[in-house]
PDB file of N, CA and C in Angstrom:
ATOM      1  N   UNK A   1      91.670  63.176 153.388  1.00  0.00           N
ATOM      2  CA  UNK A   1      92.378  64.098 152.505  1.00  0.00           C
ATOM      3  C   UNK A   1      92.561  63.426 151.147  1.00  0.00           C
ATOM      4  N   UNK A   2      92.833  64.385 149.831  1.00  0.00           N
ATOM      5  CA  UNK A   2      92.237  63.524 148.698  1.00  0.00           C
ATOM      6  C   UNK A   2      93.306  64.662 148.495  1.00  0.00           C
ATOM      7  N   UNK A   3      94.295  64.337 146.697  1.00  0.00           N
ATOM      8  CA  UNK A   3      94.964  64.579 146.853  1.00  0.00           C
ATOM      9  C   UNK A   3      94.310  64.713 144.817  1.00  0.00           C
ATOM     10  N   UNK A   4      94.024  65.339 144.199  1.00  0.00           N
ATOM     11  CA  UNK A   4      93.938  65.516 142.436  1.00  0.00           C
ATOM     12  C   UNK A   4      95.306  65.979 141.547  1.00  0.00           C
ATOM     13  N   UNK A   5      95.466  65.580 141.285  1.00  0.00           N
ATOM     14  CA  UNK A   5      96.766  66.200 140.628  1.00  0.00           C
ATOM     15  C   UNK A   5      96.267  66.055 138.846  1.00  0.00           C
ATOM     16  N   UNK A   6      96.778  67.196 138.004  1.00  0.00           N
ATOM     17  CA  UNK A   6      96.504  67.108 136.822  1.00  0.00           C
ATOM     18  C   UNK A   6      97.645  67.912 135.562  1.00  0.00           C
ATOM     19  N   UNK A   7      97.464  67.949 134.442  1.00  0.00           N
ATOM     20  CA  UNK A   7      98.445  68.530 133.843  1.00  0.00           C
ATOM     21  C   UNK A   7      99.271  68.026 133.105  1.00  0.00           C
ATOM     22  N   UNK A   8      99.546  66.517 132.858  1.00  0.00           N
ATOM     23  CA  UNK A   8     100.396  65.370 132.586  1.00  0.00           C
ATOM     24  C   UNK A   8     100.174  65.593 131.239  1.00  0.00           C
ATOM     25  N   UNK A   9     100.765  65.021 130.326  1.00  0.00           N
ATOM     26  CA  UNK A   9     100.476  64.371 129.100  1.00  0.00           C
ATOM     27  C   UNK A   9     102.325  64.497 128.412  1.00  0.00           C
ATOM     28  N   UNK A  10     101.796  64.127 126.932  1.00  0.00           N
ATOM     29  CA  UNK A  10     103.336  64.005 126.066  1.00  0.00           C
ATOM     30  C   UNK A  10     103.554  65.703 125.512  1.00  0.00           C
ATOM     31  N   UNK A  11     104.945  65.657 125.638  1.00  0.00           N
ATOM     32  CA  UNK A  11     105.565  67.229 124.711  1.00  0.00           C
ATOM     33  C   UNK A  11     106.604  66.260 124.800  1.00  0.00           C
ATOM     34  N   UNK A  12     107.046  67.296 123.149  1.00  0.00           N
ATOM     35  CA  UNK A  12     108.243  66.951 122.537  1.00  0.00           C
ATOM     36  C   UNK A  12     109.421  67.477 123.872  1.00  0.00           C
ATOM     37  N   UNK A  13     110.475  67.712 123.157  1.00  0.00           N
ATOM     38  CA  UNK A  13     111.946  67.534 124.259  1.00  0.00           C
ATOM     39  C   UNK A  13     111.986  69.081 123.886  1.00  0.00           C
ATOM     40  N   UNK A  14     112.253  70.133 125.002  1.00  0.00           N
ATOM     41  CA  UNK A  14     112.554  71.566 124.809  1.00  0.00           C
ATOM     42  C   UNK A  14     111.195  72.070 125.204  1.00  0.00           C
ATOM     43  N   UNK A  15     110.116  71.188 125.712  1.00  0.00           N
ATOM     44  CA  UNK A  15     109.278  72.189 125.473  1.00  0.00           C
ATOM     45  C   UNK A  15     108.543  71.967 126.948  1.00  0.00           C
ATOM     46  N   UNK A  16     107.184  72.148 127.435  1.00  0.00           N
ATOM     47  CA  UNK A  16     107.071  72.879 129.172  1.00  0.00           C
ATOM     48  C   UNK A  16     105.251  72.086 129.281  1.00  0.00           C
ATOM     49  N   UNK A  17     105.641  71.946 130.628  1.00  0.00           N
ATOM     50  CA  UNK A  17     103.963  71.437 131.261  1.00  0.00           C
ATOM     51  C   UNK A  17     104.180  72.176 132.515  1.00  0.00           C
ATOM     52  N   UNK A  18     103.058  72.445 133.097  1.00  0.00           N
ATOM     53  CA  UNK A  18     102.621  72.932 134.236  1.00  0.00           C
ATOM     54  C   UNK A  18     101.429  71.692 134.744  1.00  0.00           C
ATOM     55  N   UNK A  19     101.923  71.073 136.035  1.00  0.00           N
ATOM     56  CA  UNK A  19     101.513  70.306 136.633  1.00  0.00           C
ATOM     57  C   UNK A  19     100.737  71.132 138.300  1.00  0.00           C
ATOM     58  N   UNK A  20      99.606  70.544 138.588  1.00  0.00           N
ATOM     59  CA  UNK A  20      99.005  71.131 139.364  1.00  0.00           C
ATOM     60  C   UNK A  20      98.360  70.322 140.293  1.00  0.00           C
ATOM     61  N   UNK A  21      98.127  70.445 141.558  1.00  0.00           N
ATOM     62  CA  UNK A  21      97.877  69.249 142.573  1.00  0.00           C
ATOM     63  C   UNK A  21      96.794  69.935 143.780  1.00  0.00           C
ATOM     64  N   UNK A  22      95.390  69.709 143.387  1.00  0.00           N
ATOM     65  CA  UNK A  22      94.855  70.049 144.596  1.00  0.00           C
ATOM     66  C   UNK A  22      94.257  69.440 145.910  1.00  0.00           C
ATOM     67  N   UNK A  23      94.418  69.663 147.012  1.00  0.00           N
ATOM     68  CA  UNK A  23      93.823  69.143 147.843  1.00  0.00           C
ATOM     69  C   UNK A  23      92.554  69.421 148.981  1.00  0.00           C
ATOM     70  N   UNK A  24      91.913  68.544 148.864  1.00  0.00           N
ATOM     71  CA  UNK A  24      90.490  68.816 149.397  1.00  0.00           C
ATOM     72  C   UNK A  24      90.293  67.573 150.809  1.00  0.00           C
ATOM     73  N   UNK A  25      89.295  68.004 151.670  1.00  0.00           N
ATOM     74  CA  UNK A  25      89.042  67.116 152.538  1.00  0.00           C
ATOM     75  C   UNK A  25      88.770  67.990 153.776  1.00  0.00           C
ATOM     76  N   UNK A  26      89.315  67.273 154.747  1.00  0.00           N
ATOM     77  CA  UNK A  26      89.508  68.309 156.574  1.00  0.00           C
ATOM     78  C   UNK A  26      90.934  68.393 156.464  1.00  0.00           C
ATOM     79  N   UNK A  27      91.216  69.863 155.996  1.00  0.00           N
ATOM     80  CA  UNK A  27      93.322  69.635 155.997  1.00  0.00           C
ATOM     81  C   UNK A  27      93.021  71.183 156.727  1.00  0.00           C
ATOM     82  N   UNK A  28      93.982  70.861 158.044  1.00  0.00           N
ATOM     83  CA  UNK A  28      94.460  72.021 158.681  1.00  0.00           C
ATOM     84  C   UNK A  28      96.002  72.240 157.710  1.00  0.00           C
ATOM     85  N   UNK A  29      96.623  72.972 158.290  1.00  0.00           N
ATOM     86  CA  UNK A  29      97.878  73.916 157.750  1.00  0.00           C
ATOM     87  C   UNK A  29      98.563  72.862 157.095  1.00  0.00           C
ATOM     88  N   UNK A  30      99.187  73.031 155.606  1.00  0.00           N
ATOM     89  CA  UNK A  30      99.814  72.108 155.205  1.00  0.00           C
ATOM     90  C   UNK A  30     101.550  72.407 155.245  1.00  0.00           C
ATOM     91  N   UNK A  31     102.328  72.182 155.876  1.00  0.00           N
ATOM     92  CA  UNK A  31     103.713  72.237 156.254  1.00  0.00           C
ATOM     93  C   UNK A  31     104.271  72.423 154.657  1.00  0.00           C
ATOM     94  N   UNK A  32     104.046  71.240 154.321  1.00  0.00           N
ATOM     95  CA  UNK A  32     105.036  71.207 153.367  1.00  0.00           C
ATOM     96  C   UNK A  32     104.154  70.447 152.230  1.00  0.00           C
ATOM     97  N   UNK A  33     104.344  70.642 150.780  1.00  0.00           N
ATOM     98  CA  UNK A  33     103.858  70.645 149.565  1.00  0.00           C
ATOM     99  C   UNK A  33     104.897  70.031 148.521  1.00  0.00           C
ATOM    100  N   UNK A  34     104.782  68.757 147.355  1.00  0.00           N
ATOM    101  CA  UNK A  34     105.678  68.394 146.771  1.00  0.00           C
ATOM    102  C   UNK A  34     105.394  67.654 145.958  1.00  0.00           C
ATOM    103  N   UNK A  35     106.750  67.886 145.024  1.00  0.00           N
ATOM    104  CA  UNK A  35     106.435  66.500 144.124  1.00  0.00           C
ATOM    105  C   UNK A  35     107.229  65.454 143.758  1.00  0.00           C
ATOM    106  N   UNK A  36     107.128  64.064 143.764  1.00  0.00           N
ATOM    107  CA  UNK A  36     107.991  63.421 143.258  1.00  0.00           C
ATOM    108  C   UNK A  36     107.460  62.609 141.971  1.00  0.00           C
ATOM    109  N   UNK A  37     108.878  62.009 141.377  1.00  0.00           N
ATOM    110  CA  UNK A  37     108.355  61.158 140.459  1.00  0.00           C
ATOM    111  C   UNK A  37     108.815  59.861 140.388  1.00  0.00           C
ATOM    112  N   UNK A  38     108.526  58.804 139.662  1.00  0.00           N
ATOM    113  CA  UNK A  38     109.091  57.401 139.222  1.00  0.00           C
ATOM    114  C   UNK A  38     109.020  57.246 137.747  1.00  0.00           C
ATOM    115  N   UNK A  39     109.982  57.044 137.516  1.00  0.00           N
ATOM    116  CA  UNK A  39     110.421  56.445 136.089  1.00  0.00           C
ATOM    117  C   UNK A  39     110.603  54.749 135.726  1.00  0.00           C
ATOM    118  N   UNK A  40     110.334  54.586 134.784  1.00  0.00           N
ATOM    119  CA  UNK A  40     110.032  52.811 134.786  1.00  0.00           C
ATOM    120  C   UNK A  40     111.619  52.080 135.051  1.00  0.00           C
ATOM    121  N   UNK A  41     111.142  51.474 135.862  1.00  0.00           N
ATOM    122  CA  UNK A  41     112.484  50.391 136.937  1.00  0.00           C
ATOM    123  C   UNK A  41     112.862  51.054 137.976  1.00  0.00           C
ATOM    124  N   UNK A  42     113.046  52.259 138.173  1.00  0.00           N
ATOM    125  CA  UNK A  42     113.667  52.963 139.172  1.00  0.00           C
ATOM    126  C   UNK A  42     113.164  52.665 140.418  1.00  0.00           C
ATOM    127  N   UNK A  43     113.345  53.815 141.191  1.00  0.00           N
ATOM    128  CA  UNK A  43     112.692  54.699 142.328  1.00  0.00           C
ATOM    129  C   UNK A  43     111.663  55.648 142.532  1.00  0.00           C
ATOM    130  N   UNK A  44     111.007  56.023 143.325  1.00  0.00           N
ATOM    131  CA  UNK A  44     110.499  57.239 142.979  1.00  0.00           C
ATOM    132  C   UNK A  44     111.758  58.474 143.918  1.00  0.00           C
ATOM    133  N   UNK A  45     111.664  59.188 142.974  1.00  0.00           N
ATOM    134  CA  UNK A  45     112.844  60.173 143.512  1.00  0.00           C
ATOM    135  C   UNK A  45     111.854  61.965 144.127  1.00  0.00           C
ATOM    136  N   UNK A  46     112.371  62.644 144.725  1.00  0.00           N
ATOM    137  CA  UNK A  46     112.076  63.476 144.816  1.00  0.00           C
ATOM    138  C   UNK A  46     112.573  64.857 143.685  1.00  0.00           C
ATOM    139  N   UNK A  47     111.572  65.523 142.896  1.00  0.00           N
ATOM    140  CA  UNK A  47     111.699  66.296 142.383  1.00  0.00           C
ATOM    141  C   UNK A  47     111.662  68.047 142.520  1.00  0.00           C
ATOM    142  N   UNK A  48     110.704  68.575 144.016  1.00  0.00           N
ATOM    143  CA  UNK A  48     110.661  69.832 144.297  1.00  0.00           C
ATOM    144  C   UNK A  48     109.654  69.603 145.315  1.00  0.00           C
ATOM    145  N   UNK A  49     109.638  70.475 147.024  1.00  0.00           N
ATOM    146  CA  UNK A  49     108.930  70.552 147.634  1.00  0.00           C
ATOM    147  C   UNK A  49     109.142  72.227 147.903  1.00  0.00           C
ATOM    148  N   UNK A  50     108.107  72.232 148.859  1.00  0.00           N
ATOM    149  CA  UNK A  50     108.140  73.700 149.295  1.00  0.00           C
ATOM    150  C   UNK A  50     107.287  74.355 150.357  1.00  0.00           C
ATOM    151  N   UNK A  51     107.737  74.758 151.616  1.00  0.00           N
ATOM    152  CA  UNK A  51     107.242  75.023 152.442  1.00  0.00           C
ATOM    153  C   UNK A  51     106.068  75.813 153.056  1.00  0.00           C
ATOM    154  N   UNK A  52     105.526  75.928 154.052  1.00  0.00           N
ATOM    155  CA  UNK A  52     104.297  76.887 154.316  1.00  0.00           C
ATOM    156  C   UNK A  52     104.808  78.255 153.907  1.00  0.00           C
ATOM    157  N   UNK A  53     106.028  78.572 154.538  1.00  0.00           N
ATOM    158  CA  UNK A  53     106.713  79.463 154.549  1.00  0.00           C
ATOM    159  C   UNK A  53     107.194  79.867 152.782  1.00  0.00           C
ATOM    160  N   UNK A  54     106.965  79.124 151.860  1.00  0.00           N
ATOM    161  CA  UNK A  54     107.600  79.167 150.491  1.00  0.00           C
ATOM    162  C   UNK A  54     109.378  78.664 150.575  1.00  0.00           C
ATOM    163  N   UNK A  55     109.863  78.366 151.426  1.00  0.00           N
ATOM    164  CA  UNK A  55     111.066  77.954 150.909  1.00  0.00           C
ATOM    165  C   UNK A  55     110.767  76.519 150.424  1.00  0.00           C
ATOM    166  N   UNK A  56     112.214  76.567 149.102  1.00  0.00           N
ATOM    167  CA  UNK A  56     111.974  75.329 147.979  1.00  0.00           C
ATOM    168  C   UNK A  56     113.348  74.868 147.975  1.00  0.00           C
ATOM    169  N   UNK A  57     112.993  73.327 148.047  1.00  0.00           N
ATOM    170  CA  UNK A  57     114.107  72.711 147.270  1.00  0.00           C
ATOM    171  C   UNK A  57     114.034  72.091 146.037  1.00  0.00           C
ATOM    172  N   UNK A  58     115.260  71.672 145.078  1.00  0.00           N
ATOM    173  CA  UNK A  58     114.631  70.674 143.939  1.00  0.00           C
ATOM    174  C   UNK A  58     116.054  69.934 144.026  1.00  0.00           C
ATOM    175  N   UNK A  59     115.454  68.856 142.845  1.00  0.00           N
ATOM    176  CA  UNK A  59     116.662  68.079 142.419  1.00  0.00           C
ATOM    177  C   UNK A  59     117.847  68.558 141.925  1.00  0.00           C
ATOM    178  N   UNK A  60     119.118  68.402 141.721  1.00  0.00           N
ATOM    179  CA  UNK A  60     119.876  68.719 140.945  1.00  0.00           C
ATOM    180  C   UNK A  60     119.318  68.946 139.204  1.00  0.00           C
ATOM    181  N   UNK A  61     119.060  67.375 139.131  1.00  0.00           N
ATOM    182  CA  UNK A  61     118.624  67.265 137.874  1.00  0.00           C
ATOM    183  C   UNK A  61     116.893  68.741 137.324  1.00  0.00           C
ATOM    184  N   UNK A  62     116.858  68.749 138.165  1.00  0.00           N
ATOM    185  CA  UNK A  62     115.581  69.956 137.566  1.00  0.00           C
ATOM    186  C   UNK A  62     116.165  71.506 137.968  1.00  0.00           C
ATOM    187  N   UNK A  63     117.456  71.814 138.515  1.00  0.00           N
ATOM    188  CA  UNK A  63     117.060  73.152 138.881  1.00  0.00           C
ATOM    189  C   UNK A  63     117.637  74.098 137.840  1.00  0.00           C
ATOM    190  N   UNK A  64     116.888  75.080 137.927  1.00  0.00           N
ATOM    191  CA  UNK A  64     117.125  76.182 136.834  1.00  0.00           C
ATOM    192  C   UNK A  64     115.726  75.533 135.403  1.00  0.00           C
ATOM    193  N   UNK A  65     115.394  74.735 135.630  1.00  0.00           N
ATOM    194  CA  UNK A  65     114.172  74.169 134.999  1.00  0.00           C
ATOM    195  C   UNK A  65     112.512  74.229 135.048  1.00  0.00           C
ATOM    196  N   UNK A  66     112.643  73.744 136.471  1.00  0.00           N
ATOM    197  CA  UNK A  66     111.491  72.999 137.181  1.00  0.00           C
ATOM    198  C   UNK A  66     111.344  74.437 138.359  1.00  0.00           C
ATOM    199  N   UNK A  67     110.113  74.951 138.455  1.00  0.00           N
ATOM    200  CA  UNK A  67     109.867  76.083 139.615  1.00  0.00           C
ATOM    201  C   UNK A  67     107.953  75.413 140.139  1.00  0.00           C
ATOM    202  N   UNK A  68     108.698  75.522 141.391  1.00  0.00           N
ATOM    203  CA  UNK A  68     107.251  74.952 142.293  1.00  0.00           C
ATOM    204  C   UNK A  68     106.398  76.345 142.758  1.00  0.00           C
ATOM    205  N   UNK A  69     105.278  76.077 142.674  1.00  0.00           N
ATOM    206  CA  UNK A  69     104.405  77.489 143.985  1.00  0.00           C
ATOM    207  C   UNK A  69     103.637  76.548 144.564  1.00  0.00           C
ATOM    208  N   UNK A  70     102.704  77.712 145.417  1.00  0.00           N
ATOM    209  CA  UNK A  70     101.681  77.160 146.159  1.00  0.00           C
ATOM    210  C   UNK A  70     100.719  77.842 146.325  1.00  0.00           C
ATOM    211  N   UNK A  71      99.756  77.847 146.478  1.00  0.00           N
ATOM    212  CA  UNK A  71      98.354  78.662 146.580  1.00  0.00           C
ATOM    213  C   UNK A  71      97.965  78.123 148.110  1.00  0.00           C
ATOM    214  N   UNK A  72      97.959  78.821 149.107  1.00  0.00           N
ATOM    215  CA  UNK A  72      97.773  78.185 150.230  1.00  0.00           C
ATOM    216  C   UNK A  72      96.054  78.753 150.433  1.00  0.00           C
ATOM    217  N   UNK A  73      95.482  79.309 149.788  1.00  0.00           N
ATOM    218  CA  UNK A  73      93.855  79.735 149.832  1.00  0.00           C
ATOM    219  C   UNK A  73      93.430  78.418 149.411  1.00  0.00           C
ATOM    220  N   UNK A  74      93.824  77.874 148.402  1.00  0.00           N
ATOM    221  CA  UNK A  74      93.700  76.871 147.549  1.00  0.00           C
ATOM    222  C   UNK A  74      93.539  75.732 147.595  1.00  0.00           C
ATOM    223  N   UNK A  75      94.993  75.058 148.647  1.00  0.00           N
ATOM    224  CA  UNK A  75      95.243  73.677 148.894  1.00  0.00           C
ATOM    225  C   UNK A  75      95.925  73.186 147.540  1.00  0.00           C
ATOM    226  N   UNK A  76      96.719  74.152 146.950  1.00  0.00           N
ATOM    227  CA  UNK A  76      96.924  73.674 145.958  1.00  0.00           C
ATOM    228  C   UNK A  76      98.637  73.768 145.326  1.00  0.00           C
ATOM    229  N   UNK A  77      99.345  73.184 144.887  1.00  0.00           N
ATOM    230  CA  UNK A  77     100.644  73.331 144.265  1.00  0.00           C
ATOM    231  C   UNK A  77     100.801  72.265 143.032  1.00  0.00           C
ATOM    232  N   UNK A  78     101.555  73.883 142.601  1.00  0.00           N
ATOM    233  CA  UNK A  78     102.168  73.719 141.143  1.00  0.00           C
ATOM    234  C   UNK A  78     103.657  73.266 140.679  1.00  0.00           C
ATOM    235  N   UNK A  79     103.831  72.881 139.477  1.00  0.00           N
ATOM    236  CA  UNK A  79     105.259  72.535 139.201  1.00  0.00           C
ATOM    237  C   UNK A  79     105.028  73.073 137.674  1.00  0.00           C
ATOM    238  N   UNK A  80     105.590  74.422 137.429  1.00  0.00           N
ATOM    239  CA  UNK A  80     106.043  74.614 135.687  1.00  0.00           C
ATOM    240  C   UNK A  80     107.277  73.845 135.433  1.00  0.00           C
ATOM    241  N   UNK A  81     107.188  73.257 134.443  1.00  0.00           N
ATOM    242  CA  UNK A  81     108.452  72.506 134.085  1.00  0.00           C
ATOM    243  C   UNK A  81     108.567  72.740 132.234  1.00  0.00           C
ATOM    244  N   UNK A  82     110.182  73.759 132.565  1.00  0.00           N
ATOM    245  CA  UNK A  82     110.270  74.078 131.135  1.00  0.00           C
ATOM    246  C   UNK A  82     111.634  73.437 131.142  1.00  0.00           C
ATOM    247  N   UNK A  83     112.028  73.170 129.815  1.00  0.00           N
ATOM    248  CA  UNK A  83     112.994  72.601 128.966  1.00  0.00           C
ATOM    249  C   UNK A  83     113.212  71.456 129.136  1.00  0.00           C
ATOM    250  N   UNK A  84     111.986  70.609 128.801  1.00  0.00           N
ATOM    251  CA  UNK A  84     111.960  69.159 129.339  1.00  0.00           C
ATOM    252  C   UNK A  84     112.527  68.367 128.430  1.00  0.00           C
ATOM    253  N   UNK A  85     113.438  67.443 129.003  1.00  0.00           N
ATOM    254  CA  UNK A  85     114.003  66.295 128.873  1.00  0.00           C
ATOM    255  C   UNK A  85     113.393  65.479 128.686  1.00  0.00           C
ATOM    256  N   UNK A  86     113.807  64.223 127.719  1.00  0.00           N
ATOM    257  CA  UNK A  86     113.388  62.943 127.830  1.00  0.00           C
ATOM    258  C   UNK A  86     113.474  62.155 129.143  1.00  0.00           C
ATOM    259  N   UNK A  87     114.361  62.341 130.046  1.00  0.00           N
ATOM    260  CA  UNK A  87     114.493  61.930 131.176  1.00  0.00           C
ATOM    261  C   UNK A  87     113.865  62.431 132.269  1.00  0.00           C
ATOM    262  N   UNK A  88     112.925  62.813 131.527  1.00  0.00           N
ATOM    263  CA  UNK A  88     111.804  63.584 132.909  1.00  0.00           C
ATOM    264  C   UNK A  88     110.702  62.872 132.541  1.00  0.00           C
ATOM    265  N   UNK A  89     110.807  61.915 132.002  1.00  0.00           N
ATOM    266  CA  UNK A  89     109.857  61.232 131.252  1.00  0.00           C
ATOM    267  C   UNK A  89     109.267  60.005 132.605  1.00  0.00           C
ATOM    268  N   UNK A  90     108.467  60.063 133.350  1.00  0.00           N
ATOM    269  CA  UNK A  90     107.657  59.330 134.838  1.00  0.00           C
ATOM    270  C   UNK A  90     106.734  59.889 134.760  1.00  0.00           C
ATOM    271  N   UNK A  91     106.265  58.952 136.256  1.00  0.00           N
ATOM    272  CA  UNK A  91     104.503  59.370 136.690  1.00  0.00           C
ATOM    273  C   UNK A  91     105.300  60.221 137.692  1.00  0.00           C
ATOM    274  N   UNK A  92     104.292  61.584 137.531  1.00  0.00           N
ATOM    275  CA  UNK A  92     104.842  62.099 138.807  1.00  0.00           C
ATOM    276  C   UNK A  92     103.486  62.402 139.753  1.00  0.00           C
ATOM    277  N   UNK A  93     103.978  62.347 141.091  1.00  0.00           N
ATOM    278  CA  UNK A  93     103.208  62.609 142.191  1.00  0.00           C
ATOM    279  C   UNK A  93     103.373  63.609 143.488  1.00  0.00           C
ATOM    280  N   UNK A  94     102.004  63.957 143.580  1.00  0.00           N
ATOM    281  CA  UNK A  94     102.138  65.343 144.322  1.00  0.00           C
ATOM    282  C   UNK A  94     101.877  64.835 145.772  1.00  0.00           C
ATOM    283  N   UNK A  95     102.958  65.413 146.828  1.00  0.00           N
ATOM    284  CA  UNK A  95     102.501  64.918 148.354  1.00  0.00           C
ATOM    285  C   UNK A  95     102.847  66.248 149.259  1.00  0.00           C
ATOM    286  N   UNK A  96     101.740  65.708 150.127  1.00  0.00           N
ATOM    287  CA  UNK A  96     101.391  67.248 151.172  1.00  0.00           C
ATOM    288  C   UNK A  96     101.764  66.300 152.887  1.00  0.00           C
ATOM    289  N   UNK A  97     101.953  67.250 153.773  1.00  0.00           N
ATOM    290  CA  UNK A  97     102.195  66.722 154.849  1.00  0.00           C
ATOM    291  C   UNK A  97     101.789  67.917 155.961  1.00  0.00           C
ATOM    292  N   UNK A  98     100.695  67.412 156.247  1.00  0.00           N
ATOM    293  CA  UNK A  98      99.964  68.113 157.157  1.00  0.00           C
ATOM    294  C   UNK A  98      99.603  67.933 158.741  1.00  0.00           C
ATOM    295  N   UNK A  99      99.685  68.052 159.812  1.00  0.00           N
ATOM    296  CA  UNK A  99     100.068  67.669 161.384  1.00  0.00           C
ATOM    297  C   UNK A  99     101.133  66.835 160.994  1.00  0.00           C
ATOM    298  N   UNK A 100     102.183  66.495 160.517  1.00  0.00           N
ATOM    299  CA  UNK A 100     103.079  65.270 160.294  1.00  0.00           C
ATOM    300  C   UNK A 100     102.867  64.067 159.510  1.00  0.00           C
ATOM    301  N   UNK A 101     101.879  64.325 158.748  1.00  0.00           N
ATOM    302  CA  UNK A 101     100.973  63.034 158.147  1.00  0.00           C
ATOM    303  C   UNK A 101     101.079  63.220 156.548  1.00  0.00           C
ATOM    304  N   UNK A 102     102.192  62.255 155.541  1.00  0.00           N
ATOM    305  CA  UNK A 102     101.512  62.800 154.377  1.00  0.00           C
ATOM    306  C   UNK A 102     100.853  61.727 153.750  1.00  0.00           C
ATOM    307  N   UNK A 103     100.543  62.523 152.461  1.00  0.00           N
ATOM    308  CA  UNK A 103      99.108  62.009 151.933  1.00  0.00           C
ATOM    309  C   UNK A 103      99.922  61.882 150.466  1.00  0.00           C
ATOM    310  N   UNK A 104      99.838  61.606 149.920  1.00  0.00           N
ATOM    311  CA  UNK A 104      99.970  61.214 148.042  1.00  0.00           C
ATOM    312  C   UNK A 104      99.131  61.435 147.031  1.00  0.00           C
ATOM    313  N   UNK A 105      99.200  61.781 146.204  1.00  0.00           N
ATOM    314  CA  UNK A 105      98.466  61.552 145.306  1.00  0.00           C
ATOM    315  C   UNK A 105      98.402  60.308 144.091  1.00  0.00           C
ATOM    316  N   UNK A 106      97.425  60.255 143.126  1.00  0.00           N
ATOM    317  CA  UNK A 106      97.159  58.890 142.448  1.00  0.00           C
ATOM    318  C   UNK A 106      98.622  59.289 141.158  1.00  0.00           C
ATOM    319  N   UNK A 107      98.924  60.438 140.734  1.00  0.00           N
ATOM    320  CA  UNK A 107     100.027  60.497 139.786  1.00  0.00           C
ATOM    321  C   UNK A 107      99.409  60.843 138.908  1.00  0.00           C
ATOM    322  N   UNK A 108     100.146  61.708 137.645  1.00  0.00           N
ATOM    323  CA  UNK A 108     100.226  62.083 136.563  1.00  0.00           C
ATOM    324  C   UNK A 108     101.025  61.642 135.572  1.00  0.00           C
ATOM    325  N   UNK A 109     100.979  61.158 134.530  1.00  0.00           N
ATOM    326  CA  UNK A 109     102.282  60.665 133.517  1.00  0.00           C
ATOM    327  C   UNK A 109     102.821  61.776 132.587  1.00  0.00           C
ATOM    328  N   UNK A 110     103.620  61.612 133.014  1.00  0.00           N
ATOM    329  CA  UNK A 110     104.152  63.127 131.873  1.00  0.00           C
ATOM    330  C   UNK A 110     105.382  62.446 130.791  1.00  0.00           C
ATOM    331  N   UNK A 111     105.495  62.463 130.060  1.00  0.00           N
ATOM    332  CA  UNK A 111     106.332  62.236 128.610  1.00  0.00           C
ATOM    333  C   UNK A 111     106.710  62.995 127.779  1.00  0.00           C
ATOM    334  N   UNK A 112     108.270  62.748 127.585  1.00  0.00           N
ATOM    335  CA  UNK A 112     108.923  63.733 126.918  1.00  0.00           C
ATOM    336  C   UNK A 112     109.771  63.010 125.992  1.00  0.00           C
ATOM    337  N   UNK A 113     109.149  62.987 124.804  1.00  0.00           N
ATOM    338  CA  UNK A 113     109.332  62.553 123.512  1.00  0.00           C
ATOM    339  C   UNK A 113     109.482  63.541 121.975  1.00  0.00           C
ATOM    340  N   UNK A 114     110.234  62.665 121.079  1.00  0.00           N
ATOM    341  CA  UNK A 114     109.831  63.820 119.633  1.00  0.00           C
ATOM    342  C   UNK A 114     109.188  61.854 118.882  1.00  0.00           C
TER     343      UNK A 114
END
């Protein structure tokens, strides 16, 4: 299972990326779909997952912000992220968990600067 994620780059502060994560390989049903991120020194924290079923959770810090989907034809999930913060400023990474097994992706850097 291979995991692409794309969409990253710099926007100023107030303004929106749509991050996108596909997956390819032998993947039966994927449970659950997500993303987290790491910011330099930290952790990597969890930012939004979301189920076969479509139920979602997110961070405190992203909600009313950050909205996840999924394309289950696809293998694929999204994260629009509007009214971005400087503090959303990490690599973020997309992870799937499929028979109980997840997989990661290599990350995206996203930056939120003026």
């Amino acid at each position: 299972v291979q995991l692409q994620a794309s969409g990253g780059g710099l926007v100023q502060p107030g303004g929106s990326l749509r991050l996108a994560c596909a997956a390819s390989g032998t993947i039966f049903s994927i449970s659950v779909m997500g993303w987290y991120r790491q910011a330099p020194g930290k952790q990597r924290e969890l930012v939004s997952t979301i189920t076969l079923s479509g139920s979602t959770d997110y961070a405190d810090s992203v909600k009313g912000r950050f909205t996840i989907s999924r394309d289950n034809a696809k293998n694929t999930v999204y994260l629009q992220m509007n009214s971005l913060k400087p503090e959303d400023t990490a690599v973020y990474y997309c992870n799937i968990v499929t028979k109980a097994v997840p997989y990661w992706g290599k990350g995206t850097q996203v930056t939120v600067s003026s």
